[in-house]
C-alpha atoms as a PDB file:
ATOM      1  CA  UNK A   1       0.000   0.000   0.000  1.00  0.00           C
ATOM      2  CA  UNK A   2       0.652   3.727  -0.619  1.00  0.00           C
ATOM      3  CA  UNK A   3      -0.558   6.526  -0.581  1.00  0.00           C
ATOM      4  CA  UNK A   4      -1.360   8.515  -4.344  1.00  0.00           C
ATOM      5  CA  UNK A   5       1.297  11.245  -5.240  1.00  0.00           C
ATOM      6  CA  UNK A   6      -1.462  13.587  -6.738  1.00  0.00           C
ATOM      7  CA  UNK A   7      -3.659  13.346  -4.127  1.00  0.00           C
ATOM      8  CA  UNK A   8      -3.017  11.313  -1.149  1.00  0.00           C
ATOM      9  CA  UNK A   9      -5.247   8.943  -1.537  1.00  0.00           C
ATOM     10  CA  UNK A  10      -4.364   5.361  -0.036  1.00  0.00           C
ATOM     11  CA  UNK A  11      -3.683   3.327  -2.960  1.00  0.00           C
ATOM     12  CA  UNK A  12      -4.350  -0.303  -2.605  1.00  0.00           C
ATOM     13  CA  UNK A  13      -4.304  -1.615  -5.929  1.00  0.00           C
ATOM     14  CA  UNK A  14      -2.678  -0.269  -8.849  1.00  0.00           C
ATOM     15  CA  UNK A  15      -5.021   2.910  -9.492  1.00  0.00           C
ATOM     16  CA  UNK A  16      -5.780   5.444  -7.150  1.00  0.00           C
ATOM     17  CA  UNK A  17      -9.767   5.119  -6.502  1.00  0.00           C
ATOM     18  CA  UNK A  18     -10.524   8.741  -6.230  1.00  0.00           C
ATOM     19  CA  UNK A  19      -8.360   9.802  -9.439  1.00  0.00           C
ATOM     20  CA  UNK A  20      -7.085   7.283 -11.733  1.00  0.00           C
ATOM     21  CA  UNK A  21      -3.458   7.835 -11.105  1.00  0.00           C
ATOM     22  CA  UNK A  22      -1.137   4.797 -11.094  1.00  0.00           C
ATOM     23  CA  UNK A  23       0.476   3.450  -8.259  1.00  0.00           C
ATOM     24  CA  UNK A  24       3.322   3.374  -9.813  1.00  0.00           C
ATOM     25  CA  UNK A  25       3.945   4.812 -12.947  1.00  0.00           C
ATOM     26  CA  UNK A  26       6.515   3.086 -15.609  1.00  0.00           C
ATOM     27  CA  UNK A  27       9.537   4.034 -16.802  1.00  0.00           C
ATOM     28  CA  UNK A  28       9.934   5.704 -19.798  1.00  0.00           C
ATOM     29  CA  UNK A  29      11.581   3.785 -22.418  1.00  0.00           C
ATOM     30  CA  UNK A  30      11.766   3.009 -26.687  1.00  0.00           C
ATOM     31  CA  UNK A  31       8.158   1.311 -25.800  1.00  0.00           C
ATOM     32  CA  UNK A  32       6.623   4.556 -24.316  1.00  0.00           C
ATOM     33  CA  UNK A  33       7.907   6.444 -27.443  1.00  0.00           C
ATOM     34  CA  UNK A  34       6.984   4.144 -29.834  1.00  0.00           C
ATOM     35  CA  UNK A  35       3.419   3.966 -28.071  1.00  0.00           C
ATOM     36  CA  UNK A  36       3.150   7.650 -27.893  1.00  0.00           C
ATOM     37  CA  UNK A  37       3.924   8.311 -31.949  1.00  0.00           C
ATOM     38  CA  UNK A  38       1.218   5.227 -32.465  1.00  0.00           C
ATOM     39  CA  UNK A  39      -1.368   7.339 -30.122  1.00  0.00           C
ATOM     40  CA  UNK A  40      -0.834  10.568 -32.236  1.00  0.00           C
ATOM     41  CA  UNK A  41      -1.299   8.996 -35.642  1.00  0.00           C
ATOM     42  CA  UNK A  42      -4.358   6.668 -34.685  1.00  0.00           C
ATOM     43  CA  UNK A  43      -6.883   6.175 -37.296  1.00  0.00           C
ATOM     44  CA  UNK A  44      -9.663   6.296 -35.379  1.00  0.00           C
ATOM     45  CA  UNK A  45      -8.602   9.944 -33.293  1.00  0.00           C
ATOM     46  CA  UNK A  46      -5.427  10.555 -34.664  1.00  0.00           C
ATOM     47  CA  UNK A  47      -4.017  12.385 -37.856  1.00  0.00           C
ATOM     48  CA  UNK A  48      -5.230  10.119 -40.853  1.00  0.00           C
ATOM     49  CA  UNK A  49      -8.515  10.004 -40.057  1.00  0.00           C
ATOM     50  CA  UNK A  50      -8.963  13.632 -39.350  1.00  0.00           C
ATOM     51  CA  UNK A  51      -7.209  14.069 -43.208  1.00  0.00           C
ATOM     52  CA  UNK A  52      -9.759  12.013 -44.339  1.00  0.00           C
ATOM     53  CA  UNK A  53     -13.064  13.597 -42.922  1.00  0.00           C
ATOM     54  CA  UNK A  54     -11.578  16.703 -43.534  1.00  0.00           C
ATOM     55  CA  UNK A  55     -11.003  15.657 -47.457  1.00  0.00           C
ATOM     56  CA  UNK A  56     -14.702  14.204 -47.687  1.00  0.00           C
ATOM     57  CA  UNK A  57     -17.085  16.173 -45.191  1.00  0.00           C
ATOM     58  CA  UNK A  58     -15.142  19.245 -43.907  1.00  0.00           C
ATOM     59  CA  UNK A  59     -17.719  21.116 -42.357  1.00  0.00           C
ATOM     60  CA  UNK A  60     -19.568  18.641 -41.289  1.00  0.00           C
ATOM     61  CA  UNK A  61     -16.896  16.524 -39.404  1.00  0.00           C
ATOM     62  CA  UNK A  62     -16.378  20.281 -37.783  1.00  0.00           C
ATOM     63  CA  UNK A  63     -20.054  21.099 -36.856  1.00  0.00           C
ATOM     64  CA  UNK A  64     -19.945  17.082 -34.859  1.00  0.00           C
ATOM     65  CA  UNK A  65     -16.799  18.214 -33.153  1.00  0.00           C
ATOM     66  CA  UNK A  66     -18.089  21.528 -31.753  1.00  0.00           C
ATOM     67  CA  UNK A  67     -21.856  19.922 -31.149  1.00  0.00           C
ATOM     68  CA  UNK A  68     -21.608  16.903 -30.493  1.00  0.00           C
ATOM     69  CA  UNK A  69     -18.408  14.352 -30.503  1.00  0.00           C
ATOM     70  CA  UNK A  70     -14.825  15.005 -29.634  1.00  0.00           C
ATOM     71  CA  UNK A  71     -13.309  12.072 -29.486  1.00  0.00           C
ATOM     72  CA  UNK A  72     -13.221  11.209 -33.210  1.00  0.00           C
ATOM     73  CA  UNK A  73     -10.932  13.731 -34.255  1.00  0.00           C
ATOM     74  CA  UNK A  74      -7.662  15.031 -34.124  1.00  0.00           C
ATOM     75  CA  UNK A  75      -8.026  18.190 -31.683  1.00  0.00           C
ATOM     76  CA  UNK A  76      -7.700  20.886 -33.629  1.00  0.00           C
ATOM     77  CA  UNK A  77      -4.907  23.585 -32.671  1.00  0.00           C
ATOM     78  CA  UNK A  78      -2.758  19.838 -32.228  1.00  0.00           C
ATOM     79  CA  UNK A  79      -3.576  19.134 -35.750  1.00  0.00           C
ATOM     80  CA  UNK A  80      -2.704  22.882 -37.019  1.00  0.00           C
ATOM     81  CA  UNK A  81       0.859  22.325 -35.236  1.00  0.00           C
ATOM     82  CA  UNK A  82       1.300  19.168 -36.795  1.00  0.00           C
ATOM     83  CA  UNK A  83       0.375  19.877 -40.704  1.00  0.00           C
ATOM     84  CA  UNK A  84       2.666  23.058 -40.168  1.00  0.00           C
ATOM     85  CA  UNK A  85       5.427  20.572 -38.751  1.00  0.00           C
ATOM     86  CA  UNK A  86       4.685  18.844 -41.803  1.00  0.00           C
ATOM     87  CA  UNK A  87       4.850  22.065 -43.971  1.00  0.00           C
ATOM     88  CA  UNK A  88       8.254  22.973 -42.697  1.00  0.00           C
ATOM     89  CA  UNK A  89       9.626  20.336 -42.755  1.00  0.00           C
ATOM     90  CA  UNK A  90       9.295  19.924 -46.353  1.00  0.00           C
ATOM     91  CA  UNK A  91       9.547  23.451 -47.244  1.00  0.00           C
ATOM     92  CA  UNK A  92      13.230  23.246 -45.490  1.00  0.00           C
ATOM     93  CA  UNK A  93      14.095  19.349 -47.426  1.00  0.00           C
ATOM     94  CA  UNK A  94      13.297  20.426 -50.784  1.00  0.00           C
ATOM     95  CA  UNK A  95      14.192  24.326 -50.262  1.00  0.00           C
ATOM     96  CA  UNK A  96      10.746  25.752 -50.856  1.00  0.00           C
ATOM     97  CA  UNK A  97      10.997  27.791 -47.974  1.00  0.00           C
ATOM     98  CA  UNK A  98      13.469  30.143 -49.646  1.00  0.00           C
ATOM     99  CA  UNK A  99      11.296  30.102 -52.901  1.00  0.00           C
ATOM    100  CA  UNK A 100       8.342  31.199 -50.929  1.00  0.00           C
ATOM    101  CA  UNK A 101       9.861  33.385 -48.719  1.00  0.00           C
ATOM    102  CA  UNK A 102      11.311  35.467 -51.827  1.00  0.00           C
ATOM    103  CA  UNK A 103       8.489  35.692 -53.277  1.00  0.00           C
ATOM    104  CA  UNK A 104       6.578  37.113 -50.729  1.00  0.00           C
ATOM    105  CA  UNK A 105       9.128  39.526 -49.454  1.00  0.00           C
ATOM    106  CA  UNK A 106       9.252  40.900 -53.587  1.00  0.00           C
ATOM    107  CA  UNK A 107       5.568  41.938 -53.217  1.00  0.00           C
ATOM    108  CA  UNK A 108       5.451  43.318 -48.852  1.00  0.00           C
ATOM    109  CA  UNK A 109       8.869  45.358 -49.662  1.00  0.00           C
ATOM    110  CA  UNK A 110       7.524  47.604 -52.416  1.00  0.00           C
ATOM    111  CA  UNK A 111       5.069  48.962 -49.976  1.00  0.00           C
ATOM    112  CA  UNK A 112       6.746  48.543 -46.234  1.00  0.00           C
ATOM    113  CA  UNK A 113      10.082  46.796 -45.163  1.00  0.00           C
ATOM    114  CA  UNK A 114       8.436  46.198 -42.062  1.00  0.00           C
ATOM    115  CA  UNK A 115       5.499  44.584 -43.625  1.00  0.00           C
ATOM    116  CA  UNK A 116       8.231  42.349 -45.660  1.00  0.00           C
ATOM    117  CA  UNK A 117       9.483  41.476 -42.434  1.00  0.00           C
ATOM    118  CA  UNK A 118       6.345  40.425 -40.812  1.00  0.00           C
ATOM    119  CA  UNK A 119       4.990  38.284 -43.678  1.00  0.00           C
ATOM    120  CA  UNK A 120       8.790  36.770 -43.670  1.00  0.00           C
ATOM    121  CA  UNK A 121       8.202  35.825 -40.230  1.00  0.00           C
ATOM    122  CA  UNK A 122       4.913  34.656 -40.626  1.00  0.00           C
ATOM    123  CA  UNK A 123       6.064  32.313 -43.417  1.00  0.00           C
ATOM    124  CA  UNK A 124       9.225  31.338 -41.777  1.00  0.00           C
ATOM    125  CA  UNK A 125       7.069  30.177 -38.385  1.00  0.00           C
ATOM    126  CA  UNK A 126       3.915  28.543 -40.145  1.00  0.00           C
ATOM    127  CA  UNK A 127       2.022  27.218 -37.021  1.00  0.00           C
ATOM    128  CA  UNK A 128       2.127  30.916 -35.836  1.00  0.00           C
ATOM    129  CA  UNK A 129       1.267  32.348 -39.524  1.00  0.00           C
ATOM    130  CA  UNK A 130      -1.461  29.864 -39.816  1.00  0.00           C
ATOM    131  CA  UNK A 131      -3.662  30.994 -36.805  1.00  0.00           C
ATOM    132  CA  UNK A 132      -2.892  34.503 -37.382  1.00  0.00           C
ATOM    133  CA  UNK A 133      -4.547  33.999 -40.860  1.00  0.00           C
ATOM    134  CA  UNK A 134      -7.247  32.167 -39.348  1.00  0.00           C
ATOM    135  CA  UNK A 135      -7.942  34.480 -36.722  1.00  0.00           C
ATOM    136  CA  UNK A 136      -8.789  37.236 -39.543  1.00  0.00           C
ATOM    137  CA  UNK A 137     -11.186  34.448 -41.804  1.00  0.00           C
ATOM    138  CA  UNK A 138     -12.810  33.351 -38.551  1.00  0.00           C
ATOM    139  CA  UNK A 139     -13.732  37.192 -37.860  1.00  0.00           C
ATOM    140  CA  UNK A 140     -14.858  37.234 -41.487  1.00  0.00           C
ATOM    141  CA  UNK A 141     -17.099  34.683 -40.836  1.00  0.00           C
ATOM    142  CA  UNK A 142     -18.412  35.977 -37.999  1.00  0.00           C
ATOM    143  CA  UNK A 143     -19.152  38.986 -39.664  1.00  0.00           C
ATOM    144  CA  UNK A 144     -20.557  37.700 -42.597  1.00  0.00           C
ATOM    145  CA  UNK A 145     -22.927  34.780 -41.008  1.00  0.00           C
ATOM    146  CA  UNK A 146     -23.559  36.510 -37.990  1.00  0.00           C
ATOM    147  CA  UNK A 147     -27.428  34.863 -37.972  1.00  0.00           C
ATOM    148  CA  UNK A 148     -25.995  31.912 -37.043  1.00  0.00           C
ATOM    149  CA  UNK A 149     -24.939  31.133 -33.489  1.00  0.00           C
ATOM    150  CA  UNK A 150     -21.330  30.103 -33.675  1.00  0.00           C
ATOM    151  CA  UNK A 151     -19.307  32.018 -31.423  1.00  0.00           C
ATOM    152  CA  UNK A 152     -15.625  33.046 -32.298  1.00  0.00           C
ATOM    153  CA  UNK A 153     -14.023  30.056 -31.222  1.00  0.00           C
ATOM    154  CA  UNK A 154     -16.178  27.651 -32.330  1.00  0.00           C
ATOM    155  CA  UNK A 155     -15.314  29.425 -36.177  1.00  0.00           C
ATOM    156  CA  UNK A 156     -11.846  29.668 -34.973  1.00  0.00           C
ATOM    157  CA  UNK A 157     -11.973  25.214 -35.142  1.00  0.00           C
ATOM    158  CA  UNK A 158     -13.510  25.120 -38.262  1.00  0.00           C
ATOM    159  CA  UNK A 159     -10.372  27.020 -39.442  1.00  0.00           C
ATOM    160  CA  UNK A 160      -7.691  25.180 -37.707  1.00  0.00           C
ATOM    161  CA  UNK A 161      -9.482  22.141 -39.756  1.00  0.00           C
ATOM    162  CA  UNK A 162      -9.437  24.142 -43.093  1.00  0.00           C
ATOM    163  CA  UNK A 163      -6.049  25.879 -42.684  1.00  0.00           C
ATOM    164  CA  UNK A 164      -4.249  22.272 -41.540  1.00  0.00           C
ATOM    165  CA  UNK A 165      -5.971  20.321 -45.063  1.00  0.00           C
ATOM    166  CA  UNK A 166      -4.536  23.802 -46.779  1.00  0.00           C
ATOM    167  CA  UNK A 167      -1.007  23.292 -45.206  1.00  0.00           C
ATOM    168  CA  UNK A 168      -0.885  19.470 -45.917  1.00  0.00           C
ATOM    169  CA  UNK A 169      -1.414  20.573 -49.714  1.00  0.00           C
ATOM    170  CA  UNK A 170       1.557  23.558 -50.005  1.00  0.00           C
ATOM    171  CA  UNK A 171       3.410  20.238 -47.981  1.00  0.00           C
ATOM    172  CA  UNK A 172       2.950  18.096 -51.411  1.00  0.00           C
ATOM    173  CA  UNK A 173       3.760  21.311 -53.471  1.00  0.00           C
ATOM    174  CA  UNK A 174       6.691  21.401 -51.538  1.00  0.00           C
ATOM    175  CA  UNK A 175       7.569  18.096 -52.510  1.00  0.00           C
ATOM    176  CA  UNK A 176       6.690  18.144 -55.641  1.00  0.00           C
ATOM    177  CA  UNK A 177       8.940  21.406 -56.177  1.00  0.00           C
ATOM    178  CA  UNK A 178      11.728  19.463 -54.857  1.00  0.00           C
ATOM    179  CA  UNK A 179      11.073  16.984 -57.264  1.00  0.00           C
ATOM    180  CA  UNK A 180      10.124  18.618 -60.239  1.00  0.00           C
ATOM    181  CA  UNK A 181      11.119  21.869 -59.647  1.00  0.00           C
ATOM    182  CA  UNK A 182       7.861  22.719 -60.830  1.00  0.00           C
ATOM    183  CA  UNK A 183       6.469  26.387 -59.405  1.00  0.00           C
ATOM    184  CA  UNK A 184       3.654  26.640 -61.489  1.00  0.00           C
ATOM    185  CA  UNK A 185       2.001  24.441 -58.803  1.00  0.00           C
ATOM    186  CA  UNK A 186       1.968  27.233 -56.411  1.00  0.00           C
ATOM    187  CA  UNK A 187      -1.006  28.766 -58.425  1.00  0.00           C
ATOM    188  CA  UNK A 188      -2.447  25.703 -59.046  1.00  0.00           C
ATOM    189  CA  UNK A 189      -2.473  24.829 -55.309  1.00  0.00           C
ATOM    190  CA  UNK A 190      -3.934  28.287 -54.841  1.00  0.00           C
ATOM    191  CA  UNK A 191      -7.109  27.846 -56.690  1.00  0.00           C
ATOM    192  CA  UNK A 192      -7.331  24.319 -55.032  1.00  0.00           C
ATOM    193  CA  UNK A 193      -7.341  25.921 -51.911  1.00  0.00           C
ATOM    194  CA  UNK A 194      -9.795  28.644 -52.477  1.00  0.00           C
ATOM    195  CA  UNK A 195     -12.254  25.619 -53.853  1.00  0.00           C
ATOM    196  CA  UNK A 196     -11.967  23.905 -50.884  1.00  0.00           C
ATOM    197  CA  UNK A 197     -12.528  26.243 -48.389  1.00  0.00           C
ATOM    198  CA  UNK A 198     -15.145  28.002 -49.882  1.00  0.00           C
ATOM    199  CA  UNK A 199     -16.647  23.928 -50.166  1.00  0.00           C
ATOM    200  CA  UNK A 200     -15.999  23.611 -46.107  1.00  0.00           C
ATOM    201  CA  UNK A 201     -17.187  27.175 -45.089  1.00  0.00           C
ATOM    202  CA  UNK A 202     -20.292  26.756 -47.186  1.00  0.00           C
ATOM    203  CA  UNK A 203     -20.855  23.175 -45.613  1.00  0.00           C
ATOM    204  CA  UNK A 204     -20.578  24.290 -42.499  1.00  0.00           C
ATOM    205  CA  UNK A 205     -22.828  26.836 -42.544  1.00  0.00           C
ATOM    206  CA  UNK A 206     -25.394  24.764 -44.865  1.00  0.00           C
ATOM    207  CA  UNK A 207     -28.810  25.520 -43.995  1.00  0.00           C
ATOM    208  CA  UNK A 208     -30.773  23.688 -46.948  1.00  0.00           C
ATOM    209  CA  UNK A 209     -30.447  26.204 -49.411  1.00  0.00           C
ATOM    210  CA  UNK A 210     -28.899  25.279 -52.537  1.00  0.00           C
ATOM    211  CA  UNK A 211     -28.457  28.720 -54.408  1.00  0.00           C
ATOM    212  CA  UNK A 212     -25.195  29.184 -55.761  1.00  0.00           C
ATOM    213  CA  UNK A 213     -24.794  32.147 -53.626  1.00  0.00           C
ATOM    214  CA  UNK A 214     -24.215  30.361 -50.495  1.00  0.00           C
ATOM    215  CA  UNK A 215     -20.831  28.870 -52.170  1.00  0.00           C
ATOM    216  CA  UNK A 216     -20.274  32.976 -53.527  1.00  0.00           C
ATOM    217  CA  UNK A 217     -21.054  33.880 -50.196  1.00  0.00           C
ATOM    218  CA  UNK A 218     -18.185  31.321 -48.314  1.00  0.00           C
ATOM    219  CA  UNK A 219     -16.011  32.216 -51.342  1.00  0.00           C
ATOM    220  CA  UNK A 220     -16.060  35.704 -50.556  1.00  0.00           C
ATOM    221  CA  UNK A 221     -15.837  34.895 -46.764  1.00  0.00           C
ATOM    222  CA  UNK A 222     -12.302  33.189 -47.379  1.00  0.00           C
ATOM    223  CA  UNK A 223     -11.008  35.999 -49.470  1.00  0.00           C
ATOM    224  CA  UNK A 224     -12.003  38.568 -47.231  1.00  0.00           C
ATOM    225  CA  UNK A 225     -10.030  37.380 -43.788  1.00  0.00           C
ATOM    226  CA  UNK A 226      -7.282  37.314 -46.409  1.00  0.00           C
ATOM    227  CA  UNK A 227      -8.087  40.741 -47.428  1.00  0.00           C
ATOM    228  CA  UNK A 228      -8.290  41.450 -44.049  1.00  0.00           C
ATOM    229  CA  UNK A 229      -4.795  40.075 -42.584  1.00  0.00           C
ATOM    230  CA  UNK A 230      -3.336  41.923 -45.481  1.00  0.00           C
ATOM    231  CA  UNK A 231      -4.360  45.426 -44.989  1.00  0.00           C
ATOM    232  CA  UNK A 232      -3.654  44.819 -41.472  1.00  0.00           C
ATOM    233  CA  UNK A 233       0.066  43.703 -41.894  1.00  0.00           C
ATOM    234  CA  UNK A 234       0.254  46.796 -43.987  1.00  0.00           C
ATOM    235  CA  UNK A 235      -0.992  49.172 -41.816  1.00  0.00           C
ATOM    236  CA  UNK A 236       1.415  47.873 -39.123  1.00  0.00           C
ATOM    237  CA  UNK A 237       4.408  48.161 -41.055  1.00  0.00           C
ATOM    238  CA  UNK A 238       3.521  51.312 -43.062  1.00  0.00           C
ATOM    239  CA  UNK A 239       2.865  52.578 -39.720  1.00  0.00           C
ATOM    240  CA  UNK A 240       5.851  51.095 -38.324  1.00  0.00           C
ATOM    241  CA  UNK A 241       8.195  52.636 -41.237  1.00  0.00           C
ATOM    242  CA  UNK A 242       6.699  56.160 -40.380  1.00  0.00           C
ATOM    243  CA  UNK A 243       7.875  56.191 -36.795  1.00  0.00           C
ATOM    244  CA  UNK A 244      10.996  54.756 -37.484  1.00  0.00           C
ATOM    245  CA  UNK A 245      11.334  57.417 -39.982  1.00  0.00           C
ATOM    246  CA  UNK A 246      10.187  60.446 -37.313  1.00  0.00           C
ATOM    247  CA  UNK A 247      12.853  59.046 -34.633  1.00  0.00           C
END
């Protein structure tokens, strides 16, 4: 006997009876790894299945998380992390990251360095980049569909959903600029992209109409947070460039 080291319960057994803990917990060991990377990529709550039902039924598989079952999926802001682990990862093998980060810095640079420096960031840490671009779609959303009664966060899910499915497909551009050195795919990806989240906002927020205005409507949702986090990283840095100008 014992008594528990979280909370001082008399162990008899091997679990604590008021909360769970072991008696004695095991070492940690090649086992407890190997369990731990099978845990995170379980089909049934791990990675590959949360790929899939985000591929087939995006905004449905995100209205059952927030409603009504959260054991099914990959939690979200873990499965953001992990597609921009993903992202970088690639990005750094094949040396897309440098590609992409030119690119971006040619178009923020002609308007603020700051700005340049901020979207450089943003691409250079793509977990962080990814919910501060989903923070400005989710308040386009909120703005747009604000009959329904989705609160911030529970928009701010849907997006760590969409945004992770987005990242996993710039990942396989990655690779197959490494391969193929092919960047046409970056535009190609784009319009992919745009398709499918306008697909998984207008799912989500399907209320039996079928007009072809609800997917011009979830469109126009997507492009505006983008719209959004743009004219703010350029008010920052033009902002920015003014006082570092005055001092």
């Amino acid at each position: 006997m014992t008594n528990c080291r979280n909370c001082n319960e008399l162990i008899i057994q091997k679990f604590c009876p008021n909360c769970g803990q072991p008696a004695m917990l095991k070492r940690i060991d090649k086992h407890y790894i190997s369990h731990e990377l099978l845990h995170l990529f379980h089909f049934e709550k791990g990675f590959f299945y949360t790929v899939k039902e985000m591929l087939i039924r995006p905004g449905e598989s995100a209205k059952e998380f927030i409603s009504e079952d959260r054991s099914k999926l990959m939690k979200p802001v873990a499965f953001l992390i992990l597609t921009a682990l993903i992202f970088t990862l690639t990005a750094y093998l094949t040396h897309a990251d440098q590609f992409i980060n030119d690119q971006s810095k040619s178009v923020y640079i002609k308007i603020s360095k700051v700005s340049a420096a901020i979207m450089s960031w943003m691409l250079a840490h793509h977990g962080y980049g990814n919910i501060i671009s989903g923070f400005f779609t989710a308040l386009s959303c909120k703005l747009l569909y604000r009959k329904y009664q989705y609160n911030f966060f529970e928009i701010i899910i849907l997006l760590c959903f969409i945004i992770g499915l987005n990242t996993l497909l710039l990942s396989l551009v990655n690779l197959l600029f490494g391969i193929f050195n092919t960047q046409w795919m970056n535009f190609t990806v784009g319009i992919v992209s745009f398709i499918y989240s306008t697909w998984a906002i207008r799912q989500f927020y399907f209320d039996g109409t079928k007009k072809i205005s609800t997917y011009l409507k979830a469109l126009f949702a997507f492009v505006f947070g983008s719209v959004l986090m743009t004219m703010a990283v350029i008010c920052i840095g033009v902002i920015a460039d003014l006082i570092i100008k005055l001092f």
